[in-house]
Protein backbone atom coordinates (compact mmCIF):
# COMPACT_ATOMS: atom_id res chain seq x y z
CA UNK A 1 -84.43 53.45 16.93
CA UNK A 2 -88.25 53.52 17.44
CA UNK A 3 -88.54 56.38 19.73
CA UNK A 4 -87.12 59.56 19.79
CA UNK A 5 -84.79 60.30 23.65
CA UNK A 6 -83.88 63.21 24.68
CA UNK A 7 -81.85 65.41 27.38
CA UNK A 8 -84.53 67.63 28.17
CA UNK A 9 -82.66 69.47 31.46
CA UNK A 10 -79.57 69.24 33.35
CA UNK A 11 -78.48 70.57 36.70
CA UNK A 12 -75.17 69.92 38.95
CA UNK A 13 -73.63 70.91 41.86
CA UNK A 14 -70.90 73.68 42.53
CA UNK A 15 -68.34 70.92 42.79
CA UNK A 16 -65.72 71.84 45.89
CA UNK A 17 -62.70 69.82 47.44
CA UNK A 18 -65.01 69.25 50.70
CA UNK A 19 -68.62 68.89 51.52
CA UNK A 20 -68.04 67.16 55.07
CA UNK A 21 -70.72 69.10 56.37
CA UNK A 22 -73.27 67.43 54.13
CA UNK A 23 -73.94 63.97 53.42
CA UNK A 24 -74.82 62.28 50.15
CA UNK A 25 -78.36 63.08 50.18
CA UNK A 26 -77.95 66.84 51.43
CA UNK A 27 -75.35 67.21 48.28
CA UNK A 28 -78.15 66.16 46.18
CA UNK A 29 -81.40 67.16 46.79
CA UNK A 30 -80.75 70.81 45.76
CA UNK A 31 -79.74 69.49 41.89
CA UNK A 32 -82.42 67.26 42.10
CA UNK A 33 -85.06 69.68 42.95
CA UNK A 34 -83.21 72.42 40.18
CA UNK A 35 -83.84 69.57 37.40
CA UNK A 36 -87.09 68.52 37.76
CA UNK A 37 -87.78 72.89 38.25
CA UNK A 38 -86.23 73.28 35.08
CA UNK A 39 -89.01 70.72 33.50
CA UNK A 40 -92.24 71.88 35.67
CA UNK A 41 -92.21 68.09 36.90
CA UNK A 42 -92.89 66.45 40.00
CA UNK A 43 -91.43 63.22 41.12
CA UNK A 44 -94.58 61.64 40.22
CA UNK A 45 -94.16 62.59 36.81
CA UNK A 46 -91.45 60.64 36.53
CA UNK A 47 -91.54 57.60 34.78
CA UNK A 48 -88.11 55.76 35.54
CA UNK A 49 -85.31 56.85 38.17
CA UNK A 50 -81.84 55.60 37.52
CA UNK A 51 -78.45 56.55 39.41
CA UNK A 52 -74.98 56.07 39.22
CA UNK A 53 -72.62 56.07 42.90
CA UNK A 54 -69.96 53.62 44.38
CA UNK A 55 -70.60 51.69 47.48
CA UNK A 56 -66.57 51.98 47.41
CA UNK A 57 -66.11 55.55 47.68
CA UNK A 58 -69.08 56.13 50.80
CA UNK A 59 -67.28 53.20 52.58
CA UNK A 60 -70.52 50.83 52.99
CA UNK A 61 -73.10 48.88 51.55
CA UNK A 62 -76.10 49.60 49.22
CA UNK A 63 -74.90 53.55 50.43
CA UNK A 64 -77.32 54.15 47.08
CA UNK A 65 -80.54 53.24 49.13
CA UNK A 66 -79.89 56.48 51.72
CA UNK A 67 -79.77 58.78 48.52
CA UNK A 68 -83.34 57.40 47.20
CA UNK A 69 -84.77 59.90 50.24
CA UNK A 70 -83.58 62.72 48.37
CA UNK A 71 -85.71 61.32 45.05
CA UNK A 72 -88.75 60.53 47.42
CA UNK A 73 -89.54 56.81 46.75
CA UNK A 74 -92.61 56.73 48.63
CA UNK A 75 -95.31 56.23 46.95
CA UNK A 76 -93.42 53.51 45.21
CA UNK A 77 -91.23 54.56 42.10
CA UNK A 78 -90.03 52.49 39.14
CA UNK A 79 -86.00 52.30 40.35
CA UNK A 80 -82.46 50.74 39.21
CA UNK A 81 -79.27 51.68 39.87
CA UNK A 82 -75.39 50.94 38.70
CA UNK A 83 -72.47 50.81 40.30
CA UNK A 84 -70.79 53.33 37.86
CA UNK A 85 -70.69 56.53 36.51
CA UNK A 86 -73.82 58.30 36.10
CA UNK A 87 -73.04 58.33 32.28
CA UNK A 88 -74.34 54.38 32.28
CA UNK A 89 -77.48 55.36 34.52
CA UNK A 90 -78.60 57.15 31.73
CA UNK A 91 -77.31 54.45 29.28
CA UNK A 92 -79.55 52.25 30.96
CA UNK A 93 -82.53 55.05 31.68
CA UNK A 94 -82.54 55.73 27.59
CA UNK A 95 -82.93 52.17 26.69
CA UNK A 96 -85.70 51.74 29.26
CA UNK A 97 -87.53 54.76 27.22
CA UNK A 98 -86.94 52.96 24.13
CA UNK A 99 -88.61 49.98 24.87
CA UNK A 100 -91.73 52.88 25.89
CA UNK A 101 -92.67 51.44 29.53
CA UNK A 102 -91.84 55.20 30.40
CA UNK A 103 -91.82 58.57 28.92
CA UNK A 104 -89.76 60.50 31.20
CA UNK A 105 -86.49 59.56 33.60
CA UNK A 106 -84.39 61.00 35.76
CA UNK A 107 -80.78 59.98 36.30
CA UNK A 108 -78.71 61.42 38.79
CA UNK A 109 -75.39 60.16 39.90
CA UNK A 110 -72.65 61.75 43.01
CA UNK A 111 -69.04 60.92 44.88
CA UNK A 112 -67.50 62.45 47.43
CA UNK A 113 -63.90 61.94 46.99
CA UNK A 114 -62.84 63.85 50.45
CA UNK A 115 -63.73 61.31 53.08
CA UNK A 116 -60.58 59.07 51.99
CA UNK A 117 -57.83 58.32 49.49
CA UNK A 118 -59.34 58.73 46.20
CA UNK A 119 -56.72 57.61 44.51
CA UNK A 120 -56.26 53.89 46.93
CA UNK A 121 -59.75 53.59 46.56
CA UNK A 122 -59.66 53.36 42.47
CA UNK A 123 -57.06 50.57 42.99
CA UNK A 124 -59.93 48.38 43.66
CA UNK A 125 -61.00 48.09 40.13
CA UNK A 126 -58.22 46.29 38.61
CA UNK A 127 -57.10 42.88 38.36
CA UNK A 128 -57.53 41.36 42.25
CA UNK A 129 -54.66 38.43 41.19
CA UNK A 130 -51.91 40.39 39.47
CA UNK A 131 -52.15 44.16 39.61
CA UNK A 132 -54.37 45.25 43.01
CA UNK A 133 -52.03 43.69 45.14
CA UNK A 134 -49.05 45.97 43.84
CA UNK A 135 -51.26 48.33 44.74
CA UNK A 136 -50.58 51.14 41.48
CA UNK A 137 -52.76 54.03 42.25
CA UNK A 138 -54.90 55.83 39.44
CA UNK A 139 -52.03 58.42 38.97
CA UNK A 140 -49.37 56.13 38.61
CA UNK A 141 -51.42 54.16 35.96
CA UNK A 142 -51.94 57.14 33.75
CA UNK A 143 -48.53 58.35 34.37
CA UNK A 144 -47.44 54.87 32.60
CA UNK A 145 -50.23 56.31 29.68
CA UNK A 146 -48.44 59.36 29.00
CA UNK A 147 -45.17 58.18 29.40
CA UNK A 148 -46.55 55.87 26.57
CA UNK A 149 -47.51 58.69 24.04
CA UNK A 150 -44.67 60.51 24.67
CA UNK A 151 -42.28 57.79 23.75
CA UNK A 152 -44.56 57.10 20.78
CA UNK A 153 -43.70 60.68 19.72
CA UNK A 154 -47.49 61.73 20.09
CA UNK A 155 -47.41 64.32 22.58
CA UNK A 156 -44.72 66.27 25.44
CA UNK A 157 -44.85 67.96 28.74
CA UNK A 158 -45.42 71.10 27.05
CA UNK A 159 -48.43 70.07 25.01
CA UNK A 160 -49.49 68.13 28.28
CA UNK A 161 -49.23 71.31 30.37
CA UNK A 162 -50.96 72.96 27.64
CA UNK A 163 -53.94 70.89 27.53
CA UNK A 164 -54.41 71.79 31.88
CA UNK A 165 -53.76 75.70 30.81
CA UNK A 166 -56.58 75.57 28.16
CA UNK A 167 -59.24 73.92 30.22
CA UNK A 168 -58.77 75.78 32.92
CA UNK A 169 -59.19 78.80 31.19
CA UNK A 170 -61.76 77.46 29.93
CA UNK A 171 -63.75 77.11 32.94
CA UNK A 172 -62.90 80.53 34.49
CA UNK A 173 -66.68 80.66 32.38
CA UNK A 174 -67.95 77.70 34.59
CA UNK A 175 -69.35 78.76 37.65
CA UNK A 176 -69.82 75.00 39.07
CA UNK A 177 -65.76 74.25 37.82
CA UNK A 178 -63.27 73.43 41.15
CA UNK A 179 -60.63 74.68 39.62
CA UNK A 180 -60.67 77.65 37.11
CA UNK A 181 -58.57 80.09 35.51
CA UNK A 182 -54.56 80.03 36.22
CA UNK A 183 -53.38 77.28 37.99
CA UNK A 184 -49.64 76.64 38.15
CA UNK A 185 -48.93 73.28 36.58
CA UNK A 186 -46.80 72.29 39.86
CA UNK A 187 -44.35 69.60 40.90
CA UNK A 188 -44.32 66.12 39.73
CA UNK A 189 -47.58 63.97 41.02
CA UNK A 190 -45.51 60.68 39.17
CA UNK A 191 -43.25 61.28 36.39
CA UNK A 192 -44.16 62.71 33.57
CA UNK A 193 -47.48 64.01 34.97
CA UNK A 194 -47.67 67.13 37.20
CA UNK A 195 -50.07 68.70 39.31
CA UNK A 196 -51.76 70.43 36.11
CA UNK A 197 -51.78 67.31 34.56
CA UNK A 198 -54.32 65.47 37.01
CA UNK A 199 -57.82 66.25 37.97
CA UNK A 200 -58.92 68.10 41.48
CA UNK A 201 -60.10 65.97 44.29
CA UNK A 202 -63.51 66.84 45.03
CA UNK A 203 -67.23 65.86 45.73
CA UNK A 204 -70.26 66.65 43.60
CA UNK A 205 -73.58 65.31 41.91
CA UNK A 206 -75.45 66.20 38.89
CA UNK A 207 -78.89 64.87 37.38
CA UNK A 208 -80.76 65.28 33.96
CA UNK A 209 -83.98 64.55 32.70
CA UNK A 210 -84.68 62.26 29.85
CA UNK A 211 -87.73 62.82 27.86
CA UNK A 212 -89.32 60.63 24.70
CA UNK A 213 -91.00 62.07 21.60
CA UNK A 214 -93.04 65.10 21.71
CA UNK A 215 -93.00 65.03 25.49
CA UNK A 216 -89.45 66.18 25.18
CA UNK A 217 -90.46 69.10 23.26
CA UNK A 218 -93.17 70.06 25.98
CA UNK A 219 -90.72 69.76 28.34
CA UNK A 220 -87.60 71.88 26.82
CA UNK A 221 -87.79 74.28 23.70
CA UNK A 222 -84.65 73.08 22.17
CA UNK A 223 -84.27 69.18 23.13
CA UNK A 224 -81.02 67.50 22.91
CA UNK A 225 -81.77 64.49 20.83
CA UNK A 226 -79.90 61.23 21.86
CA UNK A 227 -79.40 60.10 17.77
CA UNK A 228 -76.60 57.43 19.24
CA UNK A 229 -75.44 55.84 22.07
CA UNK A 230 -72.96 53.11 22.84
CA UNK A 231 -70.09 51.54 25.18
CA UNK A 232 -67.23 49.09 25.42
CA UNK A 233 -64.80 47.79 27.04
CA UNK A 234 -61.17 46.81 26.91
CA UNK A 235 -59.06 44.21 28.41
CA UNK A 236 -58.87 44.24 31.79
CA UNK A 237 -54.96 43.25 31.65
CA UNK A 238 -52.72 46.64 31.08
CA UNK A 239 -50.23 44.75 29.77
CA UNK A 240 -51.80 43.44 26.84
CA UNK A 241 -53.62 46.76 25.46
CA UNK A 242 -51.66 49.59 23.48
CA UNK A 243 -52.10 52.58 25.77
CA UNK A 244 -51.42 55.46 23.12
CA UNK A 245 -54.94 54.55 21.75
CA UNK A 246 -57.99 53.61 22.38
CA UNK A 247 -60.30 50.92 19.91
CA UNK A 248 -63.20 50.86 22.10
CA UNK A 249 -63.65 54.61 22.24
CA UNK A 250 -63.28 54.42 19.07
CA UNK A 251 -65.41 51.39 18.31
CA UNK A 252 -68.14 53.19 20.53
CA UNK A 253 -68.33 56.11 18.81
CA UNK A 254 -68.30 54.21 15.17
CA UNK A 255 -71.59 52.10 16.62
CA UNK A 256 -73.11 55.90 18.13
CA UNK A 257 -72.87 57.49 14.58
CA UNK A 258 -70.05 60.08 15.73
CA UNK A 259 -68.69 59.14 12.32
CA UNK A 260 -71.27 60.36 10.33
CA UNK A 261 -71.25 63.90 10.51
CA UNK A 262 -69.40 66.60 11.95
CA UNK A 263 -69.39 67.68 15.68
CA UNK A 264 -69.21 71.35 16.98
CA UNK A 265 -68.67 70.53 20.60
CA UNK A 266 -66.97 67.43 22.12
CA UNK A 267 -67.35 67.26 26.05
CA UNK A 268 -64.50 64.23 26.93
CA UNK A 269 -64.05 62.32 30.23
CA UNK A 270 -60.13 62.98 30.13
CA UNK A 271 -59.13 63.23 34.42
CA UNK A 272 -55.79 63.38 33.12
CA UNK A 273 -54.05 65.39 30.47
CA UNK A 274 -52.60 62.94 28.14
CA UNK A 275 -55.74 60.86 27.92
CA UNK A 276 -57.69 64.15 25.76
CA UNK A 277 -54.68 63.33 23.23
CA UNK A 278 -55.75 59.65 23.07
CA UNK A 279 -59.37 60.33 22.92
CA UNK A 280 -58.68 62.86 20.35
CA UNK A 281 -57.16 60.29 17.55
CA UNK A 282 -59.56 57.87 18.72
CA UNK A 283 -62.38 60.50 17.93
CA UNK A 284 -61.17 61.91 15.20
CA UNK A 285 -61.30 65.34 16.35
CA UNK A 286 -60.01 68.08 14.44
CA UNK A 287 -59.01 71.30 15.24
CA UNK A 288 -62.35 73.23 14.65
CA UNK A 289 -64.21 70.95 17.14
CA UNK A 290 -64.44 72.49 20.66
CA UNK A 291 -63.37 70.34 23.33
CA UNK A 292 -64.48 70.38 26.45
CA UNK A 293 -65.46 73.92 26.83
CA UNK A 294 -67.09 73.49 30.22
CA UNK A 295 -63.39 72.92 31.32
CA UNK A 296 -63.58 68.75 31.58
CA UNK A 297 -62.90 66.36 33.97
CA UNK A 298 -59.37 68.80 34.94
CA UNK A 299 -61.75 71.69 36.04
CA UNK A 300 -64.02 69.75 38.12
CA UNK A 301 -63.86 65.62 38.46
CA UNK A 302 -66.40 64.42 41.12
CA UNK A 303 -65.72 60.47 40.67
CA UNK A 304 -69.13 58.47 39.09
CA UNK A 305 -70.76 61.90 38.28
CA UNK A 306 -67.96 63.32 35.89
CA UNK A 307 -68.87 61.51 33.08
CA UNK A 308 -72.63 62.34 33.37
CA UNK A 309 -71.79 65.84 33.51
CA UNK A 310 -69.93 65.51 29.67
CA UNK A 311 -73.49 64.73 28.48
CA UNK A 312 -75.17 66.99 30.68
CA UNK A 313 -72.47 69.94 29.80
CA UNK A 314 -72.68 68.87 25.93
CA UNK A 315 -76.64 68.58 26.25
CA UNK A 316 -77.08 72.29 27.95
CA UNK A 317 -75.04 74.13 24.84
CA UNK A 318 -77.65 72.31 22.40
CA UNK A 319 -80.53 73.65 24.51
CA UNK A 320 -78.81 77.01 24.65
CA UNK A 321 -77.95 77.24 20.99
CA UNK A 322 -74.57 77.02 21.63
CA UNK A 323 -74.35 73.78 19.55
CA UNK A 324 -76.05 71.72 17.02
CA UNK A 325 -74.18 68.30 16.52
CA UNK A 326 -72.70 67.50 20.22
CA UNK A 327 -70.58 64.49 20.92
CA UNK A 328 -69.94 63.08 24.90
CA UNK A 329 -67.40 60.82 26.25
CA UNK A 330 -67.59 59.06 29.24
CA UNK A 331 -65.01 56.36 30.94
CA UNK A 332 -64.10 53.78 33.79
CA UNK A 333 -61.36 52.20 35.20
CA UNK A 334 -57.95 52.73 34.62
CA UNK A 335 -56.32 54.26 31.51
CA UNK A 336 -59.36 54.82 30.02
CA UNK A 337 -60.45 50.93 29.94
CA UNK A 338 -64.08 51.36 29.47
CA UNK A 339 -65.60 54.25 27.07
CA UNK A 340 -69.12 55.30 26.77
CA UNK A 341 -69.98 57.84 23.39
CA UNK A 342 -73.07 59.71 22.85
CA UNK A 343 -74.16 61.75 19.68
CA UNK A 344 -76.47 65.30 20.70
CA UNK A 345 -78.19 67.04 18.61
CA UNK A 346 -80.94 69.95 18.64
CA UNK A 347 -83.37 69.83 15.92
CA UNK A 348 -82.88 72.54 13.49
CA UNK A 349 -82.64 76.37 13.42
């Protein structure tokens, strides 16, 4: 790489199970205004604007144009947007620095899960000819994942319901986290997962600022350096991938440099127990890396921003000291099907 990105702030929301007194763009103008605050800049400082929401989840069309009002697009700004997680805004934001037609971005992404059924919604992703029309909900789908690893011998219920305990407690140090501290792990959701086992329902949005070369280091005293950045994608057919593991996390982080050197802090887009024991092995994560301190995706999970908020979460211990060699994991679709990996780190101390 040419140029030198970096996460030079990061701000979310205090993610709750309902903000039906707000809309979309009254949910995010407060993180939007925090971020750029955090920076000294001004919308007009802003080089690129890239955001991350599904036209699915608001129930109409091009519901991303009503948000641009919290961004201010008059006079006329330098705009894109993807019908994903926030995590590939910023994909796309960080490659539009690279080719240096802009020095700064910002890339924001929301959801607000409480309008409808979440969990109907997400069966709109998979395969329209064989699989939508059954009609398996998100939970079910990852329910068939852990059944998966536990039949493979790689995990229990135990070390599932573990896994819930430890994030949560976690995020009892998370003052934006849904859910925090001790949560019982509660009936069965869909056999073998339980309540503990699956993320909150909730709505939220969250924003950083990308920043290239020295302006970075104007802009934040300890810059979280994007040194590697990739995604792919699996088959969209369940039935012909091996769901105790995951090649294109694993692929990703290979092409991102995770590899080659060790990580301190791993933020990982897990909504559901057993996937952090997937995208463990496919990480190679040993026991001295931190994982998802924050609390992850079972502490807070506002669909399209969660995965922004692993680099945001992973970016903010760099720029705190916290961390020096930061990796983030982002996904989509069902079972973790698509994986995005980033490699953080702050320059050194």
């Amino acid at each position: 790489m040419t140029r030198e990105i970096a996460v030079v702030a990061f701000a979310q929301t205090d993610h709750r199970r309902s903000t039906e007194e707000s809309s979309e763009v009254e949910m995010l103008m407060p993180v939007l205004h925090e971020v750029l605050d955090r920076t000294g800049l001004k919308t007009a400082d802003i080089g690129f604007t890239c955001s991350g929401s599904s036209d699915y989840l608001a129930g109409r069309a091009f519901s991303f144009t009503l948000a641009l009002d919290g961004v201010g697009a008059w006079p006329p700004i330098s705009e894109s947007h993807v019908e994903m997680d926030g995590a590939w805004a910023l994909y796309e934001a960080w490659t539009k620095l690279l080719t240096g037609d802009a020095d700064t971005a910002l890339v924001y992404s929301y959801g607000k899960c409480s309008p409808g059924s979440v969990r109907d919604v997400l069966t709109r992703q998979l395969d329209p000819y064989y699989v939508a029309p059954l009609w398996p909900d998100a939970v079910a789908l990852a329910a068939l994942q852990a059944q998966a690893l536990i039949d493979a011998g790689d995990t229990d219920e135990p070390a599932l319901a573990a896994v819930g305990a430890r994030s949560r407690a976690d995020a009892a140090a998370n003052p934006h986290a849904q859910l925090a501290g001790r949560v019982p792990q509660g009936d069965y959701v869909v056999r073998p997962l339980r309540t503990g086992d699956c993320p909150p329902i909730g709505d939220g949005a969250a924003a950083v600022v990308l920043a290239a070369g020295e302006r970075a280091r104007e802009l934040c005293e300890r810059p979280a350096w994007i040194r590697g950045i990739d995604h792919r994608i699996e088959a969209h057919a369940l039935g012909v991938r091996d769901l105790t593991d995951s090649p294109s996390t694993r692929l990703a982080a290979e092409k991102a440099g995770a590899f080659e050197g060790p990580v301190d802090t791993a933020e990982l887009h897990a909504p559901f127990s057993a996937q952090e024991v997937v995208l463990r092995k496919a990480l190679r994560l040993g026991d001295g890396v931190r994982v998802n301190p924050s609390g992850g995706a079972l502490a807070a999970h506002p669909v399209m921003a969660a995965g922004l908020i692993r680099i945001g979460e992973a970016a903010a211990r760099i720029h705190r000291g916290e961390s020096d060699r930061a990796l983030a994991h982002a996904t989509s679709g069902p079972c973790l099907q698509q994986n995005l990996v980033a490699v953080l780190e702050g320059d050194p101390r």
